[in-house]
N, C-alpha and C. Protein backbone atom coordinates (compact mmCIF):
# COMPACT_ATOMS: atom_id res chain seq x y z
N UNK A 1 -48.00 6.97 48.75
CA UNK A 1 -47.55 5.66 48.40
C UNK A 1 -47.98 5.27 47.00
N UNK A 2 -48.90 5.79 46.50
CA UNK A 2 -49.80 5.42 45.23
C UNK A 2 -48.39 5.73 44.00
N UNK A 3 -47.85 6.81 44.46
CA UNK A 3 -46.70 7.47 43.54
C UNK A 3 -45.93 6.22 43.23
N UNK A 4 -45.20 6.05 44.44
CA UNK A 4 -44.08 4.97 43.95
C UNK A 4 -44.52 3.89 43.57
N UNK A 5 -45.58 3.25 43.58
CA UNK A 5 -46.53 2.38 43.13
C UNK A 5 -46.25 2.38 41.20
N UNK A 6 -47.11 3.63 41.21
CA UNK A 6 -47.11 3.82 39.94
C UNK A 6 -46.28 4.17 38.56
N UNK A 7 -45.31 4.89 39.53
CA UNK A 7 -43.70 4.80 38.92
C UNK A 7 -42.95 3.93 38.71
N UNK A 8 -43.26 2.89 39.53
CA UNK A 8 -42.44 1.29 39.29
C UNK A 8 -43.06 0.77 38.52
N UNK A 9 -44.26 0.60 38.05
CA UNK A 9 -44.92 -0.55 37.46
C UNK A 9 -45.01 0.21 36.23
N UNK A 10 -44.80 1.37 35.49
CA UNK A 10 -44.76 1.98 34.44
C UNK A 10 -43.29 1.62 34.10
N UNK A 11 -43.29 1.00 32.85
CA UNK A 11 -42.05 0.30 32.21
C UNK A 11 -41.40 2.07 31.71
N UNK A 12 -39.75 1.64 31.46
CA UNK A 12 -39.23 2.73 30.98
C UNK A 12 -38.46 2.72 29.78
N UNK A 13 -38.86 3.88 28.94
CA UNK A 13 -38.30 3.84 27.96
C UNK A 13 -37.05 3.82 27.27
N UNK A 14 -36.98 2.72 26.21
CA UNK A 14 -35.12 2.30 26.39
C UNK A 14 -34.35 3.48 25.73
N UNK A 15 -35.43 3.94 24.97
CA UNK A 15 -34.68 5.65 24.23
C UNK A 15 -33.13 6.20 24.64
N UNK A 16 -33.24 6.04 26.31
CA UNK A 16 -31.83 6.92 27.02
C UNK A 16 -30.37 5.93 26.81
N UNK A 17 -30.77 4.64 27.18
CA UNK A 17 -29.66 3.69 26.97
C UNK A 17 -29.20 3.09 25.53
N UNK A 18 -30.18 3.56 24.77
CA UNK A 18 -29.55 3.24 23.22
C UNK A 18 -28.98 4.18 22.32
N UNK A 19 -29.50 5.51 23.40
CA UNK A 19 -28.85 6.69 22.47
C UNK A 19 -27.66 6.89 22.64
N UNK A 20 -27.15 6.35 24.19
CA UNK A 20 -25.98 6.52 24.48
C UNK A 20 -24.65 5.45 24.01
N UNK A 21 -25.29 4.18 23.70
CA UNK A 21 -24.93 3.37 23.81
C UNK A 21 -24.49 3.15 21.76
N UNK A 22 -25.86 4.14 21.33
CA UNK A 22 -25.39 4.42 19.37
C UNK A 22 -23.96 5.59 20.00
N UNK A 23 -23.87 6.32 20.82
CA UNK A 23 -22.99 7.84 20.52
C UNK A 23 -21.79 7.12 21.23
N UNK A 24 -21.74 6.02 21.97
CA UNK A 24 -20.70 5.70 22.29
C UNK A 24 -20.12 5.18 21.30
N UNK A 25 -20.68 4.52 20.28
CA UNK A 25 -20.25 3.12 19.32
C UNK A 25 -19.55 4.38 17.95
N UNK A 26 -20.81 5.19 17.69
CA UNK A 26 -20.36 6.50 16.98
C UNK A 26 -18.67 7.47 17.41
N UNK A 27 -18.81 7.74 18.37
CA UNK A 27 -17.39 8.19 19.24
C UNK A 27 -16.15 6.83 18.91
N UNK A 28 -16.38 5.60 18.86
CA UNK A 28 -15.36 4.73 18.96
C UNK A 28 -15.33 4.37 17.48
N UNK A 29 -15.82 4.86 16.75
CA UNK A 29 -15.40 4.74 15.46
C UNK A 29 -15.05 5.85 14.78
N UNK A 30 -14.99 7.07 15.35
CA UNK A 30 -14.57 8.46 15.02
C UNK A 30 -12.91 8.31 15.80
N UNK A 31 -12.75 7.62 16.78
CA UNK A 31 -11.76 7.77 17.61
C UNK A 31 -10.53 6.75 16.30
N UNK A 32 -10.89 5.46 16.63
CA UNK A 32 -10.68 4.77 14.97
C UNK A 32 -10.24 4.95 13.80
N UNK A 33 -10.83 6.09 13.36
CA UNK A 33 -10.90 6.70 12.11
C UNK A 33 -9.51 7.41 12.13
N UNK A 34 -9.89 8.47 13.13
CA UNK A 34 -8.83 9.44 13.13
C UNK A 34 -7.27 8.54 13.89
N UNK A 35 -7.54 7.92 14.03
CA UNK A 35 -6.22 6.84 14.80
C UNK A 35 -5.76 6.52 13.12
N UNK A 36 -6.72 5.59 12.60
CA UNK A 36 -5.88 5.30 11.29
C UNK A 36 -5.33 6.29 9.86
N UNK A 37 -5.81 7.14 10.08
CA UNK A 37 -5.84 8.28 9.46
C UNK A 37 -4.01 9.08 9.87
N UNK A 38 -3.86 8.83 11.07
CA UNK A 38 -2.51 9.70 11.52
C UNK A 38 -1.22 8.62 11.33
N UNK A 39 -1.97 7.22 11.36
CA UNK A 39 -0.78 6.28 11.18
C UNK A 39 -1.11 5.44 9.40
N UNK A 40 -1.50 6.12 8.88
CA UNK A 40 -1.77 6.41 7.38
C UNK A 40 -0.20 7.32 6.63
N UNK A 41 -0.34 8.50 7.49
CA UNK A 41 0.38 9.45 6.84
C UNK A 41 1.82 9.17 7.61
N UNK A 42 1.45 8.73 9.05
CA UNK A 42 3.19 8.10 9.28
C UNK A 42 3.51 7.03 8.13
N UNK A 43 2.70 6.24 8.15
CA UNK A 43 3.39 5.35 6.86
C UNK A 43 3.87 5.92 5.40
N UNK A 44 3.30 7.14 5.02
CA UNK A 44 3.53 7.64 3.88
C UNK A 44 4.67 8.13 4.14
N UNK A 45 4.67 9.01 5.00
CA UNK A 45 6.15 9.78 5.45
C UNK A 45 7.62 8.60 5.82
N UNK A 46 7.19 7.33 6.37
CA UNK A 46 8.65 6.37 6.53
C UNK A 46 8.62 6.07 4.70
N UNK A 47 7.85 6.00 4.08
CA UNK A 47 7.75 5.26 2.84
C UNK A 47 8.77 6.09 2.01
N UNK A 48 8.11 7.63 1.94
CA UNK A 48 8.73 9.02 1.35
C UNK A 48 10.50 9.02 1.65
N UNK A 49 10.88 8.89 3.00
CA UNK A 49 12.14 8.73 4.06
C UNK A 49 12.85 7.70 3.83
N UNK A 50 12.41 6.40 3.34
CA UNK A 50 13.16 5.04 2.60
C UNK A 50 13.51 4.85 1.19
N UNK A 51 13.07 5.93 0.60
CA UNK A 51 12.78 5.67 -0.77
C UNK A 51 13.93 6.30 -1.83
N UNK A 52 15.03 7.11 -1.12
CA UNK A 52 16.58 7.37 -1.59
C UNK A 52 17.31 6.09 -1.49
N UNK A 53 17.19 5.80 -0.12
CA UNK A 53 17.39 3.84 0.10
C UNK A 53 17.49 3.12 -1.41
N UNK A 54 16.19 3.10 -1.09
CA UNK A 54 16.02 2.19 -2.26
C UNK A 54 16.14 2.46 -3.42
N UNK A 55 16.80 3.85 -4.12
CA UNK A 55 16.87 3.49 -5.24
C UNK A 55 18.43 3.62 -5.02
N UNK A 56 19.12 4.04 -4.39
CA UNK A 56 20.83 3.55 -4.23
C UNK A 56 20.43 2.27 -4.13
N UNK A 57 19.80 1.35 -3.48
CA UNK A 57 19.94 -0.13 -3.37
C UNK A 57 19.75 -0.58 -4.97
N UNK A 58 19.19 -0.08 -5.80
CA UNK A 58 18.74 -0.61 -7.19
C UNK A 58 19.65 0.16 -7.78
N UNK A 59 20.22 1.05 -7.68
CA UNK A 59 21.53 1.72 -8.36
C UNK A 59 22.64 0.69 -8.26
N UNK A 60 23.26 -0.02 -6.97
CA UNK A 60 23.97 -0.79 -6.91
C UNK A 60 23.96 -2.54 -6.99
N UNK A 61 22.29 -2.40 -7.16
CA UNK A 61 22.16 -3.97 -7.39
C UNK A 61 22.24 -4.04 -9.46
N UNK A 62 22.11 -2.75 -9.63
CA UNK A 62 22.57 -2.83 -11.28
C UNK A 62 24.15 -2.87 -12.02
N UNK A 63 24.84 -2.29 -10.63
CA UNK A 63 26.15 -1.90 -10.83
C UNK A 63 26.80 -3.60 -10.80
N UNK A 64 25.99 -4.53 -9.47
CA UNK A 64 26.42 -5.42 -9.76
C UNK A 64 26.14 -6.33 -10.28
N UNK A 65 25.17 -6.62 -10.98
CA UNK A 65 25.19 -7.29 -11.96
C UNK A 65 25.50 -7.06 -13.52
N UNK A 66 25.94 -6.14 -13.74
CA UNK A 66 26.70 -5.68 -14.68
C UNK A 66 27.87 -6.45 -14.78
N UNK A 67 28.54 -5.98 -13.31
CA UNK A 67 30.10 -6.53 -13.16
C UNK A 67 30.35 -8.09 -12.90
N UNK A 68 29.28 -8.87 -12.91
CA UNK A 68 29.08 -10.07 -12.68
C UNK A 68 28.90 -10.75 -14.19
N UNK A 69 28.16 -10.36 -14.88
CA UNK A 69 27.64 -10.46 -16.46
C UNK A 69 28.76 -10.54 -17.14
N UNK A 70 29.85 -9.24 -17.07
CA UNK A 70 31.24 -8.67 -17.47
C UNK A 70 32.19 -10.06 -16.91
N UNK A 71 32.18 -9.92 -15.68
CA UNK A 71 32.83 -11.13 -15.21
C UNK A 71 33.00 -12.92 -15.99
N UNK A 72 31.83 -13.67 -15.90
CA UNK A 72 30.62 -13.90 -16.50
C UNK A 72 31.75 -14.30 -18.42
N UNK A 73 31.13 -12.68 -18.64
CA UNK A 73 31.80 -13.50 -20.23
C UNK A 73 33.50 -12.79 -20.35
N UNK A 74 33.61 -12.79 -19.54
CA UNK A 74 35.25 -12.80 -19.64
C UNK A 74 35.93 -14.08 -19.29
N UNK A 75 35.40 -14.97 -18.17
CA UNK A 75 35.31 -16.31 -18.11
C UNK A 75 35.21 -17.43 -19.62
N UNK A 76 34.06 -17.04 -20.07
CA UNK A 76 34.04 -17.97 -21.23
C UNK A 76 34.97 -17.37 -22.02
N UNK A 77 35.67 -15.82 -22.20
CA UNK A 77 36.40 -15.77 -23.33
C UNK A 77 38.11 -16.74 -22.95
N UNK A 78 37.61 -17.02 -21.56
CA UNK A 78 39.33 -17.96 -21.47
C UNK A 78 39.81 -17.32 -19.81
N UNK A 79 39.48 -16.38 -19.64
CA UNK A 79 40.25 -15.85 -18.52
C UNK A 79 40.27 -16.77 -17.15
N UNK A 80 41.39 -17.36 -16.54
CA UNK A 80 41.46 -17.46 -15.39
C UNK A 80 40.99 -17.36 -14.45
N UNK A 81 41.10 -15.95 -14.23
CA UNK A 81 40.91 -15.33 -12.81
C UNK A 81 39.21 -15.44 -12.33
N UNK A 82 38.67 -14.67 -14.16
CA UNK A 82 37.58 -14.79 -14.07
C UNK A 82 36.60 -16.33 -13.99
N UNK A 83 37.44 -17.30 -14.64
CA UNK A 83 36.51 -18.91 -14.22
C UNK A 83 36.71 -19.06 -12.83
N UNK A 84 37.67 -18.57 -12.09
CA UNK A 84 37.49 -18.68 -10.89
C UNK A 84 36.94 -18.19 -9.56
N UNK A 85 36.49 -16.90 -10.18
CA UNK A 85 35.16 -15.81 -9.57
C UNK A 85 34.23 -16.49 -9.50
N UNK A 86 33.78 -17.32 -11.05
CA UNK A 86 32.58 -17.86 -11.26
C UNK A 86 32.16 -18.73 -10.88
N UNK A 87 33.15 -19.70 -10.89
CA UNK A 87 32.99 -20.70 -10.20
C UNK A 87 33.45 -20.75 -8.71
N UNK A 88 33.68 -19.98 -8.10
CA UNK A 88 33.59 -19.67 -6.43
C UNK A 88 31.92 -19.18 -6.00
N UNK A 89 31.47 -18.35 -7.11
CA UNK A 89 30.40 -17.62 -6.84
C UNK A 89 28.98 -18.67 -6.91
N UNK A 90 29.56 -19.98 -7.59
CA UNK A 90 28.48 -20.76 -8.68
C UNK A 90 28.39 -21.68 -6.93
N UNK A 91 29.69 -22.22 -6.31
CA UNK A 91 29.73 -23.08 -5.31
C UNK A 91 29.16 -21.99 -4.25
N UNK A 92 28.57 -21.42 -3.89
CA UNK A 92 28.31 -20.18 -3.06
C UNK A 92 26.76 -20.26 -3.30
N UNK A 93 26.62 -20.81 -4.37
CA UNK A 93 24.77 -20.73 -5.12
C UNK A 93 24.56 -19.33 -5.08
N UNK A 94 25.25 -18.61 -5.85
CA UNK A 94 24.93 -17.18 -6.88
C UNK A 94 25.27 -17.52 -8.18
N UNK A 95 23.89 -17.53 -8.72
CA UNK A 95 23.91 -17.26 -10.53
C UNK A 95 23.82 -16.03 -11.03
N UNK A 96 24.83 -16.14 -12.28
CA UNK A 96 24.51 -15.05 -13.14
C UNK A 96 23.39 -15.43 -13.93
N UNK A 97 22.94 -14.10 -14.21
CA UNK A 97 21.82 -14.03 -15.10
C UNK A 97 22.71 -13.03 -16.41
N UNK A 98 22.73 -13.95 -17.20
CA UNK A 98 23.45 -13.07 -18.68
C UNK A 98 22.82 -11.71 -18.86
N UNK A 99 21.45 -11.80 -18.93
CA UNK A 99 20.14 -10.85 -19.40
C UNK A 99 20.16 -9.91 -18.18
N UNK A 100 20.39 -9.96 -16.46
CA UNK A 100 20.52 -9.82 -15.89
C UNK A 100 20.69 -8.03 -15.82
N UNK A 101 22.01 -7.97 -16.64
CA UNK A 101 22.25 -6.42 -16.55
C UNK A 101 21.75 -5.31 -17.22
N UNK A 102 20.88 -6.22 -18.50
CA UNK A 102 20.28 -5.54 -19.49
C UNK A 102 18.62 -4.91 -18.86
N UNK A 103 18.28 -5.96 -18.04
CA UNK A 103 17.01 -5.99 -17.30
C UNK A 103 16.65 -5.26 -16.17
N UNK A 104 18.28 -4.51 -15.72
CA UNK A 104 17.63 -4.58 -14.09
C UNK A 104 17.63 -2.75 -13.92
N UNK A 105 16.50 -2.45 -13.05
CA UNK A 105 15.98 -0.90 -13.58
C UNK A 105 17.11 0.06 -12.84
N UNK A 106 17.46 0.94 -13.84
CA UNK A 106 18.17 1.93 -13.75
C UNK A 106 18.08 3.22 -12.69
C-alpha cells in the first residue's frame, strides 16, 4: 500500500504533455506550410494560363481605342456619321480619350 501512496503524492512531470503538445503545434505548422506552398504554385500556374487572355484583352482594348480616337477626329473634321457615333457613345457615358491611343500598351 505504501507504493500507491507514494506514487500519488509524487507530482508528475509536465515534460510528456508539452513535448507533445510543442510537436503537435510543430506538425500543424509544417502541415500549413506545405498547404500554402502547393496553392502558391496553383496560383502561379492559373496566373501563367490567363496571361495570353490578357494580353489579347490589351491587344484589343488598343485596337479600340484607336478606332474611337479615329472616329473621334473624323467627327470634328465634319463627318456625320461619325458626330453621331460620338455622340451616341457620349449619351451611353463612354469618353474618348484623344491621348488614349497613343497611351495604351501595345
Amino acid at each position: 500500500m505504501d507504493t500507491q501512496i507514494d506514487s500519488a503524492a509524487r507530482p508528475h512531470s509536465p515534460f510528456i504533455p508539452v513535448a507533445l503538445l510543442a510537436l503537435g503545434f510543430i506538425a500543424w505548422l509544417g502541415f500549413q506550410t506545405w498547404n500554402l506552398a502547393g496553392e502558391r504554385s496553383q496560383l502561379g500556374l492559373a496566373h501563367a494560363t490567363q496571361q495570353p487572355q490578357i494580353d489579347q484583352a490589351n491587344k484589343l482594348r488598343a485596337a479600340l481605342d484607336t478606332l474611337a480616337v479615329t472616329t473621334q477626329r473624323l467627327a470634328g473634321e465634319g463627318s456625320v456619321a461619325a458626330r453621331a457615333v460620338v455622340d451616341e457613345l457620349g449619351k451611353r457615358g463612354v469618353t474618348i480619350n484623344p491621348a488614349g491611343a497613343a497611351s495604351a500598351p501595345r
